[in-house]
N, C-alpha and C. Protein backbone atom coordinates (compact mmCIF):
# COMPACT_ATOMS: atom_id res chain seq x y z
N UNK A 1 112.59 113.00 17.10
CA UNK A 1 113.13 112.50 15.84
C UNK A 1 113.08 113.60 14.79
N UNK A 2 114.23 113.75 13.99
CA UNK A 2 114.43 115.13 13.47
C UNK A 2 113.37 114.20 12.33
N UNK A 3 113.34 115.01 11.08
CA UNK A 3 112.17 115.09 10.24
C UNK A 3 113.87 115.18 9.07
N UNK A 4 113.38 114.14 7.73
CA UNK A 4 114.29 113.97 6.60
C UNK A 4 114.82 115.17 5.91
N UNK A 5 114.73 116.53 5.93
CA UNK A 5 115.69 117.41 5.37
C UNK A 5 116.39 117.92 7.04
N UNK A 6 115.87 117.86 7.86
CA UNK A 6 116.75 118.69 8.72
C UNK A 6 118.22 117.54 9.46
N UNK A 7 117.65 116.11 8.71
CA UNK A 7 118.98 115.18 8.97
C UNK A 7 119.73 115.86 7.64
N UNK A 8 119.42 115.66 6.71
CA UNK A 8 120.50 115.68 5.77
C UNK A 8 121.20 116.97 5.86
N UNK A 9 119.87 117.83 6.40
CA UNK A 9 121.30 119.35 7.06
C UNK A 9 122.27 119.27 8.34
N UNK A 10 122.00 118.50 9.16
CA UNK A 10 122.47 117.94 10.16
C UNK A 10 124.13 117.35 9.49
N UNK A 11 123.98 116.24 8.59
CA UNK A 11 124.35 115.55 8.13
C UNK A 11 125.93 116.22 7.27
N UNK A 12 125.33 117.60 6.41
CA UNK A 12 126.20 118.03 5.49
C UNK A 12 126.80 119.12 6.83
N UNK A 13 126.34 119.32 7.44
CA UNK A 13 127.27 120.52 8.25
C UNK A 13 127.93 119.24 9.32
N UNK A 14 128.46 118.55 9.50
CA UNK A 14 129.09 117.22 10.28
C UNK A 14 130.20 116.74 9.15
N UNK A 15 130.02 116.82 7.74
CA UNK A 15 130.80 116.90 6.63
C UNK A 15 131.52 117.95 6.72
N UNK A 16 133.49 117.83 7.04
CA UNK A 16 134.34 118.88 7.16
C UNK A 16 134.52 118.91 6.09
N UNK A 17 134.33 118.26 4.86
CA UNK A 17 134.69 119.25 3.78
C UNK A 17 133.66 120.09 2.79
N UNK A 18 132.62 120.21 3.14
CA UNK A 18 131.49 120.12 3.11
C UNK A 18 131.49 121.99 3.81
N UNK A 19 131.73 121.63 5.12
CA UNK A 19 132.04 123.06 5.87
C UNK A 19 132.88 123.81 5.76
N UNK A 20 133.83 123.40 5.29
CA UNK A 20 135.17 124.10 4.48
C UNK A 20 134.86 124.98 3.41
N UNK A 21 133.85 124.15 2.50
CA UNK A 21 133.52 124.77 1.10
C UNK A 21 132.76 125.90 1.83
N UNK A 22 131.42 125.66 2.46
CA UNK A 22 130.71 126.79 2.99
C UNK A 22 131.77 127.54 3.27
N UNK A 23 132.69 127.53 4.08
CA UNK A 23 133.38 128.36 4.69
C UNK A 23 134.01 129.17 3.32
N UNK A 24 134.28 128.79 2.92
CA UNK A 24 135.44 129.32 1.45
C UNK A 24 134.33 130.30 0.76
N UNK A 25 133.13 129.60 0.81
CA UNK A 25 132.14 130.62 -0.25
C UNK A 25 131.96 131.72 0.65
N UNK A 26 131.58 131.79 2.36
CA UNK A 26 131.56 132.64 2.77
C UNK A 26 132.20 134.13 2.71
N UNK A 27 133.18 133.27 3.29
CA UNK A 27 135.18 134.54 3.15
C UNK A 27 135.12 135.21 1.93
N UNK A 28 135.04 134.30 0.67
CA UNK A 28 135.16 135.08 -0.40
C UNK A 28 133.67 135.98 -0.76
N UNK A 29 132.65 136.07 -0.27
CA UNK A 29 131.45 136.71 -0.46
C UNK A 29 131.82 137.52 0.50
N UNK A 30 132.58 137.59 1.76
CA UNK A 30 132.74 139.10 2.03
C UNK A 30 134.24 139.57 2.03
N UNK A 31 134.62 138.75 0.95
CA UNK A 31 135.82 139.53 0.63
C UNK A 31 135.28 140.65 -0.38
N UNK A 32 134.24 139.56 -1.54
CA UNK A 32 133.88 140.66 -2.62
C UNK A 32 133.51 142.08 -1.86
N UNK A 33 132.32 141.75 -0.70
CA UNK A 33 132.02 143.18 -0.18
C UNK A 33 132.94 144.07 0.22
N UNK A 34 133.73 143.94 0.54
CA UNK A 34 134.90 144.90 0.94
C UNK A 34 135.38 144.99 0.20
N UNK A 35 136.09 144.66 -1.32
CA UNK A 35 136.68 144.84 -2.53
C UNK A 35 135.70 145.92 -3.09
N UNK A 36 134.39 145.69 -2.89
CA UNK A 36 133.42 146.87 -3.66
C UNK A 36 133.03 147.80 -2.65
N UNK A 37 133.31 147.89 -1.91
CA UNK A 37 133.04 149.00 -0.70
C UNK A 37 133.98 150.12 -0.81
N UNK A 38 135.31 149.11 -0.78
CA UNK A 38 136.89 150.09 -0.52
C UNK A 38 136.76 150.52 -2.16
N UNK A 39 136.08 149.86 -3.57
CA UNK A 39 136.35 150.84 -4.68
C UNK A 39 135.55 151.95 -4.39
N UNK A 40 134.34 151.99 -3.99
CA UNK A 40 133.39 152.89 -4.13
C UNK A 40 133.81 154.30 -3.33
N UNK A 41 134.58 153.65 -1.79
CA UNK A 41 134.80 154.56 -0.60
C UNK A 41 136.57 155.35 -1.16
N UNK A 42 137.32 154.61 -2.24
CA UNK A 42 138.36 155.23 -3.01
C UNK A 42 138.06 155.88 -4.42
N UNK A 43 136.97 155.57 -5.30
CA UNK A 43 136.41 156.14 -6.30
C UNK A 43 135.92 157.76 -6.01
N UNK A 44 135.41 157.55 -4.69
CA UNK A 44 134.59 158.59 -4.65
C UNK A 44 135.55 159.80 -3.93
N UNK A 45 136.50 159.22 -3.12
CA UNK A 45 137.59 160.11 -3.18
C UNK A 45 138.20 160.51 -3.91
N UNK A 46 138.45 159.49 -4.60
CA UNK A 46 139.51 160.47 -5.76
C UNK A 46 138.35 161.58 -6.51
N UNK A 47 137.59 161.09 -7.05
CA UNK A 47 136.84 161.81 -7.87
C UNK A 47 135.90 162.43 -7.46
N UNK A 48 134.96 162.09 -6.39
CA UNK A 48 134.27 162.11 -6.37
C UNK A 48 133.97 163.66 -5.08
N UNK A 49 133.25 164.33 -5.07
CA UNK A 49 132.64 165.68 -4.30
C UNK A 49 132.34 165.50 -2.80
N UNK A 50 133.25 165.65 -1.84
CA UNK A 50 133.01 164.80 -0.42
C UNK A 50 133.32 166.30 0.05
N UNK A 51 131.76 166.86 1.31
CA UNK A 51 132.00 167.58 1.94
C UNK A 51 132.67 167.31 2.96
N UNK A 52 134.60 168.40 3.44
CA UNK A 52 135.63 168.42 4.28
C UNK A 52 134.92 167.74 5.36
N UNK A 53 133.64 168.23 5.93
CA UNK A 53 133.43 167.50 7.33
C UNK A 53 132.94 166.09 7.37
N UNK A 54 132.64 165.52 6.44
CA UNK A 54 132.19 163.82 6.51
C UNK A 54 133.46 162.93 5.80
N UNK A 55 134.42 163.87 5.32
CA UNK A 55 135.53 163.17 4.73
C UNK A 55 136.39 162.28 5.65
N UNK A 56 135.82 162.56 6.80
CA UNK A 56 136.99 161.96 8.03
C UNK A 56 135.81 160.29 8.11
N UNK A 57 135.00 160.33 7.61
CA UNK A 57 133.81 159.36 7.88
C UNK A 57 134.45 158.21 6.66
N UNK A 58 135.11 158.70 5.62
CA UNK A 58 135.77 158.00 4.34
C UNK A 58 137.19 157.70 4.70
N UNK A 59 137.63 158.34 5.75
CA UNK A 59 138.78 158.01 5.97
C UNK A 59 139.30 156.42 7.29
N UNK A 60 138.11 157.06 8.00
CA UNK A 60 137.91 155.96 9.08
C UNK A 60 137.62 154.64 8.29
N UNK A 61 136.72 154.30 7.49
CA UNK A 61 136.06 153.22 7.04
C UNK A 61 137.10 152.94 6.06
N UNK A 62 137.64 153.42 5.31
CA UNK A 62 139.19 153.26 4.30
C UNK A 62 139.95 152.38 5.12
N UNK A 63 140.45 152.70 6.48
CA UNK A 63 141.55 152.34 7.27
C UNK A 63 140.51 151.35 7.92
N UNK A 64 139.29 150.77 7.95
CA UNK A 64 139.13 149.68 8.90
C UNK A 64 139.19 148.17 7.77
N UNK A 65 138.72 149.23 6.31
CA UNK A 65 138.57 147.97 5.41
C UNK A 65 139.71 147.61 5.17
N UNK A 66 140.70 148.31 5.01
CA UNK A 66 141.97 147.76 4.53
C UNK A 66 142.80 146.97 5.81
N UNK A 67 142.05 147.30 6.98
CA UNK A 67 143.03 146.54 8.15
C UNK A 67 142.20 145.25 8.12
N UNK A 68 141.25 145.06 7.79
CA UNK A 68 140.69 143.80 7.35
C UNK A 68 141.29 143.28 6.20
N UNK A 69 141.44 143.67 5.35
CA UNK A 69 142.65 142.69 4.01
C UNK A 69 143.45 143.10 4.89
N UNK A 70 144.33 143.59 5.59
CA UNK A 70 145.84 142.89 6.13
C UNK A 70 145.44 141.57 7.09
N UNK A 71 144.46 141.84 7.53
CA UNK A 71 144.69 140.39 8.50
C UNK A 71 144.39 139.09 7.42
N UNK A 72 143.62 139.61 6.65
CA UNK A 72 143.07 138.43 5.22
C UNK A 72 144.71 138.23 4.43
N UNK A 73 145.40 139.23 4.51
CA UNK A 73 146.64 138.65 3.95
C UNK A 73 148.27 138.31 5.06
N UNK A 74 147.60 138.57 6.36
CA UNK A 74 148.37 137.69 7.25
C UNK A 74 148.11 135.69 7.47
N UNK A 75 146.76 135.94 7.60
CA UNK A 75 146.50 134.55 7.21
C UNK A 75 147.26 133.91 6.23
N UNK A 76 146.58 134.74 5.05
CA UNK A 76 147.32 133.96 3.88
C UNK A 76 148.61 133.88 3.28
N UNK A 77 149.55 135.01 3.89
CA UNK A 77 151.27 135.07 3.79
C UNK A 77 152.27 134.13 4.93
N UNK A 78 150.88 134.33 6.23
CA UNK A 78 151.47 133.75 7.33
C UNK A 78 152.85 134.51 7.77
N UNK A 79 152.43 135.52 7.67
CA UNK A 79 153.36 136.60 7.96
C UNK A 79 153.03 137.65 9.52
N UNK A 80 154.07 138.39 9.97
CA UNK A 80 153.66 138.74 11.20
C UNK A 80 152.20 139.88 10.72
N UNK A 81 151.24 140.39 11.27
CA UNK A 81 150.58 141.29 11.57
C UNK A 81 151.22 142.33 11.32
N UNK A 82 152.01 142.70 12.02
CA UNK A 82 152.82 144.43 12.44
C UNK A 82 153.53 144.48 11.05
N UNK A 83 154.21 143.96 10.62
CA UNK A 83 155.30 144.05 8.98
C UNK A 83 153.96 144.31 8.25
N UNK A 84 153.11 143.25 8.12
CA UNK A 84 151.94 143.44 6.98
C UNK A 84 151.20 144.85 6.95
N UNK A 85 151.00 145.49 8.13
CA UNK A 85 150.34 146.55 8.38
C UNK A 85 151.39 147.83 7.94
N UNK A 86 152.40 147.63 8.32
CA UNK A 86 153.77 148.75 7.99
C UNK A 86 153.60 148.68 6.27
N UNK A 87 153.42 147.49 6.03
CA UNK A 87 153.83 147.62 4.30
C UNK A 87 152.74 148.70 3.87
N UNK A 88 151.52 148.14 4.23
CA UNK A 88 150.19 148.76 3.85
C UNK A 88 149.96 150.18 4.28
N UNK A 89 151.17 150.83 5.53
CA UNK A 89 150.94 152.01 5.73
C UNK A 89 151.49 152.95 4.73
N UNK A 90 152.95 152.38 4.18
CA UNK A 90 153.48 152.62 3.47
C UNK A 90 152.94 152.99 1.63
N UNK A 91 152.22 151.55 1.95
CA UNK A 91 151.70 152.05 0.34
C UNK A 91 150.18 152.74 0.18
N UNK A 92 149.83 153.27 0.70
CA UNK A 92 148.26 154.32 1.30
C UNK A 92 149.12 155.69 1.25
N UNK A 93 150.69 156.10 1.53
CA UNK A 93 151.14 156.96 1.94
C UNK A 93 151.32 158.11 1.28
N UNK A 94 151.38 159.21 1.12
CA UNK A 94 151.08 160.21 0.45
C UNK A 94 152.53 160.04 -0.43
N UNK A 95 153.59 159.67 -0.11
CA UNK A 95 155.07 160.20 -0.88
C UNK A 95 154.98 158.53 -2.19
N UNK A 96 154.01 157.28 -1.54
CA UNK A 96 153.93 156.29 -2.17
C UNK A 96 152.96 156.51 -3.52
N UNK A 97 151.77 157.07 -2.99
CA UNK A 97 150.99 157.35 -4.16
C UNK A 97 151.75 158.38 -4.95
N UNK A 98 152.59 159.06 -4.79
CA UNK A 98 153.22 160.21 -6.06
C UNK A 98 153.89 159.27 -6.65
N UNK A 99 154.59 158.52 -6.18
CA UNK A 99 155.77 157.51 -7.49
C UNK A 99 155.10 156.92 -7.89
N UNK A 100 153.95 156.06 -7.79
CA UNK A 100 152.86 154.76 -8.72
C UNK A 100 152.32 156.10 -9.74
N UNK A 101 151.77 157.38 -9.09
CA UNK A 101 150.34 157.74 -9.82
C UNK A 101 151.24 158.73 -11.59
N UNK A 102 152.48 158.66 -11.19
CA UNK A 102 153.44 159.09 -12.58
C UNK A 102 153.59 157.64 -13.30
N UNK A 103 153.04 156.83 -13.05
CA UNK A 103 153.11 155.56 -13.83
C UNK A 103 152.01 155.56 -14.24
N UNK A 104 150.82 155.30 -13.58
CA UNK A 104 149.69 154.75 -13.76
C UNK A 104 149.12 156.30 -14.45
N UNK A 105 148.97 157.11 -14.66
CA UNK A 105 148.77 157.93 -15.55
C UNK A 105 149.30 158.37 -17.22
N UNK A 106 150.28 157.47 -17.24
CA UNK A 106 150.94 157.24 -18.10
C UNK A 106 150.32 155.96 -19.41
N UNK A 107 149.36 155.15 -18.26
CA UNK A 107 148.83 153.81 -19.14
C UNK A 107 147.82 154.02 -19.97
N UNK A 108 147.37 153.84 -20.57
CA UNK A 108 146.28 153.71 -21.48
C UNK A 108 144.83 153.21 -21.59
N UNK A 109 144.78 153.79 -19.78
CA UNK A 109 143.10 153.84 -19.65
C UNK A 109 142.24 154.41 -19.46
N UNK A 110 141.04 154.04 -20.22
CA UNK A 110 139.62 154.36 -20.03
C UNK A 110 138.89 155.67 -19.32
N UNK A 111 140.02 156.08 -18.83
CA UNK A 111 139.40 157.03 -17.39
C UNK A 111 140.33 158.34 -17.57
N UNK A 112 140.11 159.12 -17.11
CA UNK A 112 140.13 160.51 -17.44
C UNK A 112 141.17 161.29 -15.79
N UNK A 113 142.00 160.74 -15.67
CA UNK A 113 142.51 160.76 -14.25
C UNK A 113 143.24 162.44 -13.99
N UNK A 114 143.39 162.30 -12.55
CA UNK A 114 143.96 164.24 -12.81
C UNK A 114 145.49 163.77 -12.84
N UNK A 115 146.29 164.94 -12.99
CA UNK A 115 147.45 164.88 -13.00
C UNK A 115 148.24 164.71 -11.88
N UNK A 116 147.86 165.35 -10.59
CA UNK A 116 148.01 165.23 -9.40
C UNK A 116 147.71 163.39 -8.43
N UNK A 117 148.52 163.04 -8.02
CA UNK A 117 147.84 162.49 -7.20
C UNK A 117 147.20 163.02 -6.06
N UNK A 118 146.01 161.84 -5.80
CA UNK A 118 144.50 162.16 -4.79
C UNK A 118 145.32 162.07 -3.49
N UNK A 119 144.90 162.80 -2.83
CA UNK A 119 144.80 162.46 -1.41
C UNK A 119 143.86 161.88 -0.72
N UNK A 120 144.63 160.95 0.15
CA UNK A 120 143.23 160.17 0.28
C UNK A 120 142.61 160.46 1.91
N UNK A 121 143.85 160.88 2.54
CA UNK A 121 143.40 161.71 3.71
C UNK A 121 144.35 163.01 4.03
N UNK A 122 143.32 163.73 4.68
CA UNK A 122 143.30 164.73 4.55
C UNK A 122 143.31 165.07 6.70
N UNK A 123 142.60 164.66 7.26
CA UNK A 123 142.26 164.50 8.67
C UNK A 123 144.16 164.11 9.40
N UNK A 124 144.87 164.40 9.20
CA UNK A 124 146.48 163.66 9.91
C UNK A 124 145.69 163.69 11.29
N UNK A 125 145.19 164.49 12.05
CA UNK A 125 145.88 164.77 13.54
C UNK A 125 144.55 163.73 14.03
N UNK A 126 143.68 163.63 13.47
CA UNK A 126 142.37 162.44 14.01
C UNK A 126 143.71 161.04 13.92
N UNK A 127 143.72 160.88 12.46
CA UNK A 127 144.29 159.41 12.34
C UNK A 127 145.88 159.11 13.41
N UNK A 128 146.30 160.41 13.66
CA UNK A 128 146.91 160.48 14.45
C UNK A 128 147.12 159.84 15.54
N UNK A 129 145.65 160.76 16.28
CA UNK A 129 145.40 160.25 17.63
C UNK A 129 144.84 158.33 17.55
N UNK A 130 144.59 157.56 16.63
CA UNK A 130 144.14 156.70 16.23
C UNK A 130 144.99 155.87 16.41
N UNK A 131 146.28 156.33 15.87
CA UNK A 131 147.42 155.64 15.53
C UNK A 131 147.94 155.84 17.23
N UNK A 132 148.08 157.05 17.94
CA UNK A 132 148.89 156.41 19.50
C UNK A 132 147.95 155.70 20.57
N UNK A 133 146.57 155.73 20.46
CA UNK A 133 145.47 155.14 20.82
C UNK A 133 145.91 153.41 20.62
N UNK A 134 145.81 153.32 19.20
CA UNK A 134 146.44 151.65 18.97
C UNK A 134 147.83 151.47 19.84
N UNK A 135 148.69 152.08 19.79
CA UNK A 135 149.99 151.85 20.66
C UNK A 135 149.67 151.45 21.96
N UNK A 136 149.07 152.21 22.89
CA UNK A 136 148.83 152.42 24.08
C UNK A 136 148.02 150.85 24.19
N UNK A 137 147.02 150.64 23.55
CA UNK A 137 146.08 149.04 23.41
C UNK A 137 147.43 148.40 23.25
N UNK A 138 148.00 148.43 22.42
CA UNK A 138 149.04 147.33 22.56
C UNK A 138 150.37 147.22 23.62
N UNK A 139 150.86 148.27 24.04
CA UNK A 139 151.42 147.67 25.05
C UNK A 139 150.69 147.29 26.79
N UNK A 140 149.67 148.04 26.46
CA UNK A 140 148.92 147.22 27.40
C UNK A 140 148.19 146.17 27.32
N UNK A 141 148.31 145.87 26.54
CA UNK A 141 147.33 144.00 26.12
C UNK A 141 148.95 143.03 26.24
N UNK A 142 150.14 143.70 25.90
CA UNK A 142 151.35 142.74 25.98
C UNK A 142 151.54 143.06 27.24
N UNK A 143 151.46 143.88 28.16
CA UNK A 143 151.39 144.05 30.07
C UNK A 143 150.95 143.48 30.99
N UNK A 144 149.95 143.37 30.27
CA UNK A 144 148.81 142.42 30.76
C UNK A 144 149.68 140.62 30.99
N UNK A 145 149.55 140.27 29.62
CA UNK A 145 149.97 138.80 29.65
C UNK A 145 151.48 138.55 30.24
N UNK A 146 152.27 139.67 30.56
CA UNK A 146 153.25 139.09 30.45
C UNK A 146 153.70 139.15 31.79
N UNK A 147 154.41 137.89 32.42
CA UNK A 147 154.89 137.63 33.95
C UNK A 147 156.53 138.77 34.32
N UNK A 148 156.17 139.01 35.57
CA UNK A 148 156.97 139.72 36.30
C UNK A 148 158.64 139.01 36.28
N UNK A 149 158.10 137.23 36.52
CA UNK A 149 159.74 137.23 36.69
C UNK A 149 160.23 136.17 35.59
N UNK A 150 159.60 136.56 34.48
CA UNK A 150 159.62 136.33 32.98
C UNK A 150 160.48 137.41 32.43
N UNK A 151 160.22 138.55 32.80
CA UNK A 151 161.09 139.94 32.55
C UNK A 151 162.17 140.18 32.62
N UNK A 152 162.55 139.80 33.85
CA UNK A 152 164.08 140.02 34.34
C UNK A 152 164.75 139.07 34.16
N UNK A 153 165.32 138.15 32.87
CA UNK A 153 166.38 137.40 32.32
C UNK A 153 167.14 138.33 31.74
N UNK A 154 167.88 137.42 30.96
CA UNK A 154 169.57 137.37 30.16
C UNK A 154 168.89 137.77 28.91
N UNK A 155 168.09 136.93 28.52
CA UNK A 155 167.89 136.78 26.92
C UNK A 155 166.47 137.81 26.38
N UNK A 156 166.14 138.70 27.83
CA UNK A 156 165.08 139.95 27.74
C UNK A 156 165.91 141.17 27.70
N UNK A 157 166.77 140.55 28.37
CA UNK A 157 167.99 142.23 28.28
C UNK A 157 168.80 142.57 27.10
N UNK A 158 168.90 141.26 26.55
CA UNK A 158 169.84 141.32 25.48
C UNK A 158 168.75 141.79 24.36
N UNK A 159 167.43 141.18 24.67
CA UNK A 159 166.20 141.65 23.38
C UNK A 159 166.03 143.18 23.46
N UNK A 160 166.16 144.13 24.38
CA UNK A 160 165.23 145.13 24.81
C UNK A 160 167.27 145.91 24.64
N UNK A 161 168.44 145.54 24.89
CA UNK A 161 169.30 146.35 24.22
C UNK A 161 169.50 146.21 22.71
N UNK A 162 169.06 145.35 22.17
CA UNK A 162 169.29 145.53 20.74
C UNK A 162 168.16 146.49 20.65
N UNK A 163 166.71 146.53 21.00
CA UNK A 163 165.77 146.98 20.24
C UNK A 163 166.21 148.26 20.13
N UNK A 164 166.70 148.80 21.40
CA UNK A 164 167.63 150.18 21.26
C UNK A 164 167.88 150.50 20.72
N UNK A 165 169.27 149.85 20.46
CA UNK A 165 170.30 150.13 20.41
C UNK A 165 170.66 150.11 18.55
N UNK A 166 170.02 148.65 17.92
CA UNK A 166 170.12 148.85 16.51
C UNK A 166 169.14 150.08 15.52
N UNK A 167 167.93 150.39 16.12
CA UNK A 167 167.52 151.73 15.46
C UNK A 167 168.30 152.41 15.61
N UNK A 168 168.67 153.00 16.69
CA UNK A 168 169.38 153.93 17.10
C UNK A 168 170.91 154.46 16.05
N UNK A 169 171.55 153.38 16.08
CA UNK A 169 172.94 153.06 15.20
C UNK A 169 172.33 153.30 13.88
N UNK A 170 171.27 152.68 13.40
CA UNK A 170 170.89 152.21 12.05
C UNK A 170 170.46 154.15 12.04
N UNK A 171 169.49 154.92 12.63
CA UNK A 171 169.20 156.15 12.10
C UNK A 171 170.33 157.09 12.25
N UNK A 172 171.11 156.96 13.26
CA UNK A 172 172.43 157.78 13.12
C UNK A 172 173.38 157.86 12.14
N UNK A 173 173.46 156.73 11.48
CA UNK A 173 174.25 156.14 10.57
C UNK A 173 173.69 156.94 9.28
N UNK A 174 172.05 156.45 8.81
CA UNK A 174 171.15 157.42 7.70
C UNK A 174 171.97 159.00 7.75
N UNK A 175 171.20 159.20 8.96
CA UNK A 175 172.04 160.63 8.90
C UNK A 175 172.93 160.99 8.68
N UNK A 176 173.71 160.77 9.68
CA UNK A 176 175.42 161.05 9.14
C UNK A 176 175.86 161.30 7.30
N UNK A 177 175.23 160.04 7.00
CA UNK A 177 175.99 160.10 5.46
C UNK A 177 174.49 161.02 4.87
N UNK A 178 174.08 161.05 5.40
CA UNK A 178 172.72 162.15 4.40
C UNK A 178 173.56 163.61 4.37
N UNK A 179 174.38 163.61 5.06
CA UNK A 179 175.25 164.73 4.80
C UNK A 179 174.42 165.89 6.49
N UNK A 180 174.11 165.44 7.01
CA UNK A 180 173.56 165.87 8.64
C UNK A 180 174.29 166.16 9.32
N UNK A 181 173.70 167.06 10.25
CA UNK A 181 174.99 167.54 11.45
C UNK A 181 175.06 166.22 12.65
N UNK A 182 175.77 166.78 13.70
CA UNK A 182 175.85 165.27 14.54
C UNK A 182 174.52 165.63 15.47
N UNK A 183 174.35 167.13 15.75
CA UNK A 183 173.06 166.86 16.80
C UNK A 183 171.70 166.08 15.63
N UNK A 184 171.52 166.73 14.90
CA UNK A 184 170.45 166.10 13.51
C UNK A 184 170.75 164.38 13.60
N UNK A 185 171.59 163.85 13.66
CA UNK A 185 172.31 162.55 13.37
C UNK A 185 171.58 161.90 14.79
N UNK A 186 171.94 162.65 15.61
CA UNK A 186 171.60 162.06 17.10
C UNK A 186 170.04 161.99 17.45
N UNK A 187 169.77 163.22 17.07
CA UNK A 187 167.64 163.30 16.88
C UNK A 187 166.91 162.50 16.09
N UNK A 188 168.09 162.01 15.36
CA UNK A 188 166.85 160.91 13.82
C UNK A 188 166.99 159.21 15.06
N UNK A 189 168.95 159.42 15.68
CA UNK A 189 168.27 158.03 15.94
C UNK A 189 167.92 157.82 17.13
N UNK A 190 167.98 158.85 17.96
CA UNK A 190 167.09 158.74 19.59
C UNK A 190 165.26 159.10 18.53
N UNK A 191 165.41 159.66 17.47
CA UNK A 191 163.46 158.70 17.80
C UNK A 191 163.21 158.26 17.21
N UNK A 192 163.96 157.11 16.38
CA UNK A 192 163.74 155.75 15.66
C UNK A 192 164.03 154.78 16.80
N UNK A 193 164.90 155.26 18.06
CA UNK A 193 164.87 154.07 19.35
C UNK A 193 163.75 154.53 19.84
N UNK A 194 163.15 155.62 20.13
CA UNK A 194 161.69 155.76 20.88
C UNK A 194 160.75 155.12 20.33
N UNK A 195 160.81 155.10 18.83
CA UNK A 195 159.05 154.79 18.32
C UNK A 195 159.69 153.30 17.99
N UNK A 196 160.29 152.55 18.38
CA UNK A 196 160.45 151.42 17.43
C UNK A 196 159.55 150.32 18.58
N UNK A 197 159.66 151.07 20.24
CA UNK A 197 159.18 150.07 20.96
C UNK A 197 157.89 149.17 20.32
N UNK A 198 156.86 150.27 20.10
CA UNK A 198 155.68 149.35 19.63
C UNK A 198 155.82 147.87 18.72
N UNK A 199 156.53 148.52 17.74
CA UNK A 199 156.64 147.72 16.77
C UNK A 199 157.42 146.52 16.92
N UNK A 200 158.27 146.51 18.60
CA UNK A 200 159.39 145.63 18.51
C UNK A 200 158.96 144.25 19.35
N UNK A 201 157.73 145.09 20.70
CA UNK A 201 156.74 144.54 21.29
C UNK A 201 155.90 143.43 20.64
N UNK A 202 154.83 143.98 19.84
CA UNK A 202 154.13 143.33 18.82
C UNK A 202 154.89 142.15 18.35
N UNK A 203 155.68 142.29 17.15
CA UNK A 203 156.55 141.40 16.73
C UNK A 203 156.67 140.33 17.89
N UNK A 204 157.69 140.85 18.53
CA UNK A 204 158.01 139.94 19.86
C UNK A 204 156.77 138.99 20.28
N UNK A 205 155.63 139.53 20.66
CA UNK A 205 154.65 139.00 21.20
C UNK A 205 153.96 138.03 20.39
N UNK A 206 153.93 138.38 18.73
CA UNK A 206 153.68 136.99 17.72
C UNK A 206 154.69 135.93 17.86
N UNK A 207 155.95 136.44 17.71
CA UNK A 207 156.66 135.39 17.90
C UNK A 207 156.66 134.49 18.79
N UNK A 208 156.02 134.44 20.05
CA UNK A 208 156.09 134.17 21.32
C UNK A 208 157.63 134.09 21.92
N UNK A 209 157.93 135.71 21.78
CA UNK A 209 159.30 135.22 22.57
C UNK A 209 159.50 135.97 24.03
């Protein structure tokens, strides 16, 4: 026979809304931690005196906290994974931070900022290997699940020639009018059809199609 506080704990965790709230205070107590982690681990980059060889140690932990808010804001957009992560690569990106940091230097705060925007990594060929490392996990985790004579339809052939076939058109096209030659025209969109597999996989594989 349990003993009168360990029923009423019994009691409130058997209460789903009750566990919900716990749950809610949780998430958001380590959301705060990662909101104050990623300022401290971006404060101290920008500003802050990081010897070249542990900088790759700020860069790793940068890219795990922030792939944690993308999945915290896939949940909450209910949006695919792979788009959410592209946006976020995008705005971390060295050509992204130059157009915000001519704004945001411009405002009227508190802080003493350089003129330059920060770099926030510096390591490409590590995050690199990071980045075809994740590829390779993913089409082998979609290899894995997926059946042999699931593959060979109508409506897989028609998926796997568009995936082609519309980068392909779509970067040739960029080119062309960028004022490009036709071999240049032809190299942008044979490897916007090479690299798009990952991304077309993934997708595909949330969708369950």
């Amino acid at each position: 026979m349990l003993p009168r506080p360990a029923k009423h704990i019994e009691k409130l965790l058997a209460d789903k809304t009750v566990t919900t709230h716990f749950y809610r205070i949780a998430v958001s107590a380590v959301m705060l931690v990662f909101l104050i982690l990623i300022f401290s681990i971006v404060r101290r980059s920008f500003f802050g005196q990081i010897d070249p060889e542990a900088h790759i140690y700020f860069e790793i932990v940068l890219l795990l906290l922030l792939a944690v808010l993308a999945e915290v804001a896939v949940l909450y957009f209910k949006q695919q994974s792979v788009i959410v992560l592209m946006v976020l690569g995008m705005v971390i990106s060295p050509g992204f931070l130059k157009i915000i940091w001519n704004f945001i230097i411009l405002l009227p705060l508190p802080l003493s900022l350089p003129a330059q925007a920060p770099v926030l990594f510096h390591h490409h060929e590590i995050i690199q290997i990071f980045a075809q490392l994740g590829a390779i996990i993913l089409l082998f985790k979609v290899g894995i699940h997926s059946k042999i004579e699931k593959i060979f339809t109508k409506e897989n052939l028609l998926t796997a020639l568009a995936g082609i076939a519309v980068p392909f058109i779509v970067g040739y096209l960029y080119a062309v009018y960028s004022s490009g030659s036709f071999s240049y025209a032809m190299f942008v969109g044979a490897s916007l059809a090479a690299t798009s597999v990952g991304v077309t996989v993934a997708i595909l594989k949330e969708m369950k199609v």
